[in-house]
C-alpha atoms as a PDB file:
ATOM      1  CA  UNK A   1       9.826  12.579  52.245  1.00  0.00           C
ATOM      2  CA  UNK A   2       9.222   9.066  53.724  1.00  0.00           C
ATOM      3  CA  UNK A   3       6.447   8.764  56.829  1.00  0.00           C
ATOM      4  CA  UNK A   4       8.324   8.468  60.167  1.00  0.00           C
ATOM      5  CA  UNK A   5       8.312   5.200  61.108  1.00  0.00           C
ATOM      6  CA  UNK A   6       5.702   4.814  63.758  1.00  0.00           C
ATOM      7  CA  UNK A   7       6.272   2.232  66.662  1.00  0.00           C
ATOM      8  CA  UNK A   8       7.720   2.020  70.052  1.00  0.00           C
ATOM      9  CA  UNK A   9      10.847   0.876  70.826  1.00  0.00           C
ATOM     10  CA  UNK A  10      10.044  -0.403  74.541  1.00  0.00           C
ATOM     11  CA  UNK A  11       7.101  -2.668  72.716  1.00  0.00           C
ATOM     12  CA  UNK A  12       9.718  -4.591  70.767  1.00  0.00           C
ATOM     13  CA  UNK A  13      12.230  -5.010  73.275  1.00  0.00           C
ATOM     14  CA  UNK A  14       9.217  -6.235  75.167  1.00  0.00           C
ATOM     15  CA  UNK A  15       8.052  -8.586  72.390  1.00  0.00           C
ATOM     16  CA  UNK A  16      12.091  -9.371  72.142  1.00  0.00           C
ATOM     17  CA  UNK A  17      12.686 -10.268  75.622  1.00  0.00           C
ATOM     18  CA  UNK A  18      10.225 -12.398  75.740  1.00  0.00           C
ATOM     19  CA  UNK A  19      11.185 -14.376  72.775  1.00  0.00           C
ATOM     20  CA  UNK A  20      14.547 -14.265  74.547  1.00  0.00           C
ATOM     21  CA  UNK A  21      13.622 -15.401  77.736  1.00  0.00           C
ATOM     22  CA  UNK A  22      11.710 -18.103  76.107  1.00  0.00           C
ATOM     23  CA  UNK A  23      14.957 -19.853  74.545  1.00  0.00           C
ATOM     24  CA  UNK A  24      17.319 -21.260  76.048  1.00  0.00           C
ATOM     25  CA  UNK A  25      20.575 -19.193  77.055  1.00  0.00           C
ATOM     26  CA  UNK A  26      23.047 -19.191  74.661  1.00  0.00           C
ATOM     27  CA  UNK A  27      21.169 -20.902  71.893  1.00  0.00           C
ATOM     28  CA  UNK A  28      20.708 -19.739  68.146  1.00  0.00           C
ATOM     29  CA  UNK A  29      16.815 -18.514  68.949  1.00  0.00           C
ATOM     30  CA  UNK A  30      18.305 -16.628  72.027  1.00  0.00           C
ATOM     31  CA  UNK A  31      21.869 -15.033  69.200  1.00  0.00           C
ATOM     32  CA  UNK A  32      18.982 -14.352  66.716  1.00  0.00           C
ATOM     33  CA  UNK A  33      16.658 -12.123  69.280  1.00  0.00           C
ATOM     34  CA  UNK A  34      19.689 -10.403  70.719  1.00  0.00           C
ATOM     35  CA  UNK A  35      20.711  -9.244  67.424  1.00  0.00           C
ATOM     36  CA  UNK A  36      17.506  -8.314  66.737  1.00  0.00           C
ATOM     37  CA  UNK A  37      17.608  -6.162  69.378  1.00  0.00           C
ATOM     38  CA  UNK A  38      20.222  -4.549  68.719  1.00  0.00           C
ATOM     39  CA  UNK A  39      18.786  -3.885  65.402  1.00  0.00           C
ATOM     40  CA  UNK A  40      15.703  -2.533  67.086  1.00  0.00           C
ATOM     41  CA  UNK A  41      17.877  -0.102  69.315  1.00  0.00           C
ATOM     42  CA  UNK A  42      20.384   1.344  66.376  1.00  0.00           C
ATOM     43  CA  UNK A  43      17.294   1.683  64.363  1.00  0.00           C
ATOM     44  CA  UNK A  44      15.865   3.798  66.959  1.00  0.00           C
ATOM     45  CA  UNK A  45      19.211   6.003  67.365  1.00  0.00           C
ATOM     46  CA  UNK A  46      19.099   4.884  71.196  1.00  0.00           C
ATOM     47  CA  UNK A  47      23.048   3.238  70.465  1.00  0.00           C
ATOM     48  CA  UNK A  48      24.532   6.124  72.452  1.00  0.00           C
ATOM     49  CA  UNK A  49      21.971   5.926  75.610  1.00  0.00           C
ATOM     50  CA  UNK A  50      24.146   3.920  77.875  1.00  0.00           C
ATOM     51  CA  UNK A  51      21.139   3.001  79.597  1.00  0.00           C
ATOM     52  CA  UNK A  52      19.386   0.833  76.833  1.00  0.00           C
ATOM     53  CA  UNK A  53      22.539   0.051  74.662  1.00  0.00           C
ATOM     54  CA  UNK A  54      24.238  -1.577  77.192  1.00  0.00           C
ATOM     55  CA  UNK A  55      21.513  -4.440  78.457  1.00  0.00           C
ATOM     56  CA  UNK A  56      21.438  -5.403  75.013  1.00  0.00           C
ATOM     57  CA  UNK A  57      24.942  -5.374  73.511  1.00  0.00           C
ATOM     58  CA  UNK A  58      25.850  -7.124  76.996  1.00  0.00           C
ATOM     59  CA  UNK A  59      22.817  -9.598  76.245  1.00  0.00           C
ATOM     60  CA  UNK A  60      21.679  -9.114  80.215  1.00  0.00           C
ATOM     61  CA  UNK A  61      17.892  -9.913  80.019  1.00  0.00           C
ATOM     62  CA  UNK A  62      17.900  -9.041  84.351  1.00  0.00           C
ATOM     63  CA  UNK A  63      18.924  -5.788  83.208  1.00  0.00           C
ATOM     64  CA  UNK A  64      16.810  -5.366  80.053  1.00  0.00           C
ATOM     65  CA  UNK A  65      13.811  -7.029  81.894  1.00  0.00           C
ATOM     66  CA  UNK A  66      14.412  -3.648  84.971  1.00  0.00           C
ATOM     67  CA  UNK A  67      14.945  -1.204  82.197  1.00  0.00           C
ATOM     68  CA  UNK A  68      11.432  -2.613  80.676  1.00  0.00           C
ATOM     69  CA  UNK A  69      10.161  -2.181  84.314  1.00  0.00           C
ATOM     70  CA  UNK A  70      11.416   1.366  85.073  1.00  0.00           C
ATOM     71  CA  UNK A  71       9.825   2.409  82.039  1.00  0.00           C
ATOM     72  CA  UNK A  72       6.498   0.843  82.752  1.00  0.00           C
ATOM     73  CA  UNK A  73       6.447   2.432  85.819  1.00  0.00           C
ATOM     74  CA  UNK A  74       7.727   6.110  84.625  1.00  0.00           C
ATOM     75  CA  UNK A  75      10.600   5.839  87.102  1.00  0.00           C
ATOM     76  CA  UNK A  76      12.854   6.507  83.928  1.00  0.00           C
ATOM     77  CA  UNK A  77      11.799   8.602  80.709  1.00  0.00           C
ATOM     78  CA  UNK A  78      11.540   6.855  77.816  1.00  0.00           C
ATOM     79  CA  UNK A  79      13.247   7.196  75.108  1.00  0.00           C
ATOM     80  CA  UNK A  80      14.441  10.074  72.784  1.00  0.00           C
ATOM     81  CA  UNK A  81      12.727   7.952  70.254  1.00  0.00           C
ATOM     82  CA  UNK A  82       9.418   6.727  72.250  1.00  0.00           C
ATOM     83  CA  UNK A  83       8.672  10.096  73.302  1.00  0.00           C
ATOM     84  CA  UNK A  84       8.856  11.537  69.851  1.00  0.00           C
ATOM     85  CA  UNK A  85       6.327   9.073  68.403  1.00  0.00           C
ATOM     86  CA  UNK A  86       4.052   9.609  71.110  1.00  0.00           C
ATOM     87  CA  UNK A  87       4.220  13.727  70.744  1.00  0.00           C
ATOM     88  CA  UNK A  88       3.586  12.724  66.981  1.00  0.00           C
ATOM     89  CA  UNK A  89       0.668  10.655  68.009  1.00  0.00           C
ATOM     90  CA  UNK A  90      -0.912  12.826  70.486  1.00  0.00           C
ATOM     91  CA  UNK A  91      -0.618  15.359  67.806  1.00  0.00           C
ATOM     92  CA  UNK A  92      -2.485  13.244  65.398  1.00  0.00           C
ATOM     93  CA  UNK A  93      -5.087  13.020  68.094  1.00  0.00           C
ATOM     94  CA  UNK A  94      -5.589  16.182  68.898  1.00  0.00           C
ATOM     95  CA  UNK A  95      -5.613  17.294  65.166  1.00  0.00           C
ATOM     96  CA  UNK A  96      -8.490  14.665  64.370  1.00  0.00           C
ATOM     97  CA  UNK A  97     -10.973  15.424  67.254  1.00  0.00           C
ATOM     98  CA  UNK A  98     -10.353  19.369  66.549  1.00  0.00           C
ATOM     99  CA  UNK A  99     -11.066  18.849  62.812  1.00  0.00           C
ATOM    100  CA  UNK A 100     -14.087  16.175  63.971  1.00  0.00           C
ATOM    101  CA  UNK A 101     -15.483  19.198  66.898  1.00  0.00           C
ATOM    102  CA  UNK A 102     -15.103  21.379  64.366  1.00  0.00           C
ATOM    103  CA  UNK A 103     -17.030  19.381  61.127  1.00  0.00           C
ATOM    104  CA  UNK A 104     -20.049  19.101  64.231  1.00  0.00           C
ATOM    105  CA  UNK A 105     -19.962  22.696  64.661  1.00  0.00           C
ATOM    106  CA  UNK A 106     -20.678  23.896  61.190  1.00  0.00           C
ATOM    107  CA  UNK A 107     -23.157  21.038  60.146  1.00  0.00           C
ATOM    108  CA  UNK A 108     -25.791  21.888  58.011  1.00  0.00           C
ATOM    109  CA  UNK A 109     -28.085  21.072  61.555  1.00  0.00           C
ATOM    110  CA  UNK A 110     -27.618  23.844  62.974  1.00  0.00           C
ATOM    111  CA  UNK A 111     -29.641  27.334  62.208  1.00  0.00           C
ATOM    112  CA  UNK A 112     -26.996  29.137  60.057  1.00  0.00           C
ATOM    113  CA  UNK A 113     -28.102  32.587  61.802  1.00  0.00           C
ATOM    114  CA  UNK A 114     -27.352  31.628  65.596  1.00  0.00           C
ATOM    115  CA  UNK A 115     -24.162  31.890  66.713  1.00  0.00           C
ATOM    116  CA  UNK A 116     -23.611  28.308  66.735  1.00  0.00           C
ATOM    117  CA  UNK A 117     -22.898  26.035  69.926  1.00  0.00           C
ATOM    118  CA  UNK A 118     -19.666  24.501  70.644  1.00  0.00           C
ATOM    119  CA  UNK A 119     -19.687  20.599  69.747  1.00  0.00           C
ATOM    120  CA  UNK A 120     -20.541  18.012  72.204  1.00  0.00           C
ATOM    121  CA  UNK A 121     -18.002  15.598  70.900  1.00  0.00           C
ATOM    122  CA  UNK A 122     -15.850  14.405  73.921  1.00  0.00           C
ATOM    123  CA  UNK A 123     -13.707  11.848  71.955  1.00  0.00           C
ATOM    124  CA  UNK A 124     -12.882  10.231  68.421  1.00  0.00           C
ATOM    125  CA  UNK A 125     -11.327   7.122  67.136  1.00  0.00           C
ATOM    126  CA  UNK A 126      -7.329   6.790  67.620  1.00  0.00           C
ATOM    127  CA  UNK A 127      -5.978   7.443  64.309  1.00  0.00           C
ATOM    128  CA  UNK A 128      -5.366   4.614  62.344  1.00  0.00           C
ATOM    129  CA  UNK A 129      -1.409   5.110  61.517  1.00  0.00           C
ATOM    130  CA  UNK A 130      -0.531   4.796  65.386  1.00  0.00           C
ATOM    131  CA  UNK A 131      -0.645   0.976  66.712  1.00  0.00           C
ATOM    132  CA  UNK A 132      -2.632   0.620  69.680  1.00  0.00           C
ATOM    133  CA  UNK A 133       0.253   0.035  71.836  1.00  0.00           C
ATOM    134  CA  UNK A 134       1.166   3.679  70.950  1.00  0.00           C
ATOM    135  CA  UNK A 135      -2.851   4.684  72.601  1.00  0.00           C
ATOM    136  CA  UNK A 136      -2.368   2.162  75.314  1.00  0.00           C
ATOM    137  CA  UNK A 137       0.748   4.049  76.366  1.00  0.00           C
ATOM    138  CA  UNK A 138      -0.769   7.445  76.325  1.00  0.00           C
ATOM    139  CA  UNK A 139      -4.056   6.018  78.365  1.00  0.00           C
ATOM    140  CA  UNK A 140      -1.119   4.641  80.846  1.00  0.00           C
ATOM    141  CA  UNK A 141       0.457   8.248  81.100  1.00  0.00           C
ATOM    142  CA  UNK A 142      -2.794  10.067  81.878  1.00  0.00           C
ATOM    143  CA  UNK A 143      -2.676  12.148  78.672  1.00  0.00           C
ATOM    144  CA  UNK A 144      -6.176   9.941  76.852  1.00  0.00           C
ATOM    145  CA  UNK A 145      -9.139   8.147  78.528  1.00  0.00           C
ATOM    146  CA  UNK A 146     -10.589   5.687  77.371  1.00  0.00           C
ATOM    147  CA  UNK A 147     -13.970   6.219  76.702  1.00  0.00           C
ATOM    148  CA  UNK A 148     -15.160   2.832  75.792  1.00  0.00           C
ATOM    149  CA  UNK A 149     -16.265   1.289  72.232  1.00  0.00           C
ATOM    150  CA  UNK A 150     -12.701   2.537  70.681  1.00  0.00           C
ATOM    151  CA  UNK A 151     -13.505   6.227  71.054  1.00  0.00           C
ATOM    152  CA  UNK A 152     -10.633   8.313  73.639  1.00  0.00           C
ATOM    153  CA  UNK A 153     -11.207  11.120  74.937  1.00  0.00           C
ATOM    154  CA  UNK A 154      -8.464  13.812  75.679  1.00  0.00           C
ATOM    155  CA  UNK A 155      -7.433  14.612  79.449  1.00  0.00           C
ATOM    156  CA  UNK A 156      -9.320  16.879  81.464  1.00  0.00           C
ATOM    157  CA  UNK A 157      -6.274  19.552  80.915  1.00  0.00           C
ATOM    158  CA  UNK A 158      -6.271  19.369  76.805  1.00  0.00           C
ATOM    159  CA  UNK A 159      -8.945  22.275  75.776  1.00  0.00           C
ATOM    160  CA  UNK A 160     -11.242  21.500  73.590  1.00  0.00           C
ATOM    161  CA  UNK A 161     -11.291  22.821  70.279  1.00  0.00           C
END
């Protein structure tokens, strides 16, 4: 079974509108991003969403350039696709700092006949698989902090452990 791929589809029709809104309308650098686009957009299955075919098979950047916007600002869900890489990266997340708590808990520090304490580890390194667009976009949503020198820590409401 192949890895899921593992990036955003609003980040490259970001990084594609720019490059479009860079060239000049109508030229072959301007053809060559649209397609890509639309590459970008089958690839992510999003062909049938009305909402983010359309912009680009029309090759309206004002309309891609809102749709961009809206999702920025949560005023419409992302897509089927950008929402299941981000429940596959939180996932990762949460799976690292439980196995990391949990490696602190039963270190060979602490006295093997006490009950043991509960790690102090508040946060752990994004895993590496996940772009940090991906952990940007979480920290945006509320669901990491970040807790400075590349560590994030979860959201008050994720337990710990």
């Amino acid at each position: 079974m192949t890895e899921p791929e593992n990036w955003l589809l609003a980040t490259k029709l970001a990084a594609l509108r720019g490059r479009i809104a860079a060239a000049e309308p109508g030229s072959v650098a301007a053809d060559v991003a649209w397609r890509q686009a639309e590459a970008v957009v089958a690839a992510a299955g999003a062909g049938e969403d009305a909402v983010i075919a359309l912009p680009v098979l029309e090759h309206e950047l004002s309309e891609l350039t809102a749709l961009l916007a809206a999702w920025d600002t949560r005023a419409v869900p992302l897509s089927a696709w950008d929402q299941a890489v981000l429940k596959r990266a939180m996932n990762a997340y949460k799976k690292r700092l439980k196995l990391t708590r949990g490696d602190d808990e039963i270190s060979s520090n602490r006295n093997p006949l006490s009950r043991g304490a509960t790690s102090s580890i508040v946060g752990v390194r994004a895993p590496e698989q996940y772009s940090q667009d991906i952990w940007d976009r979480l920290v945006a949503q509320g669901r990491l902090r970040d807790g400075g020198d590349g560590l994030l820590e979860p959201a008050a409401d994720l337990p710990p452990g």
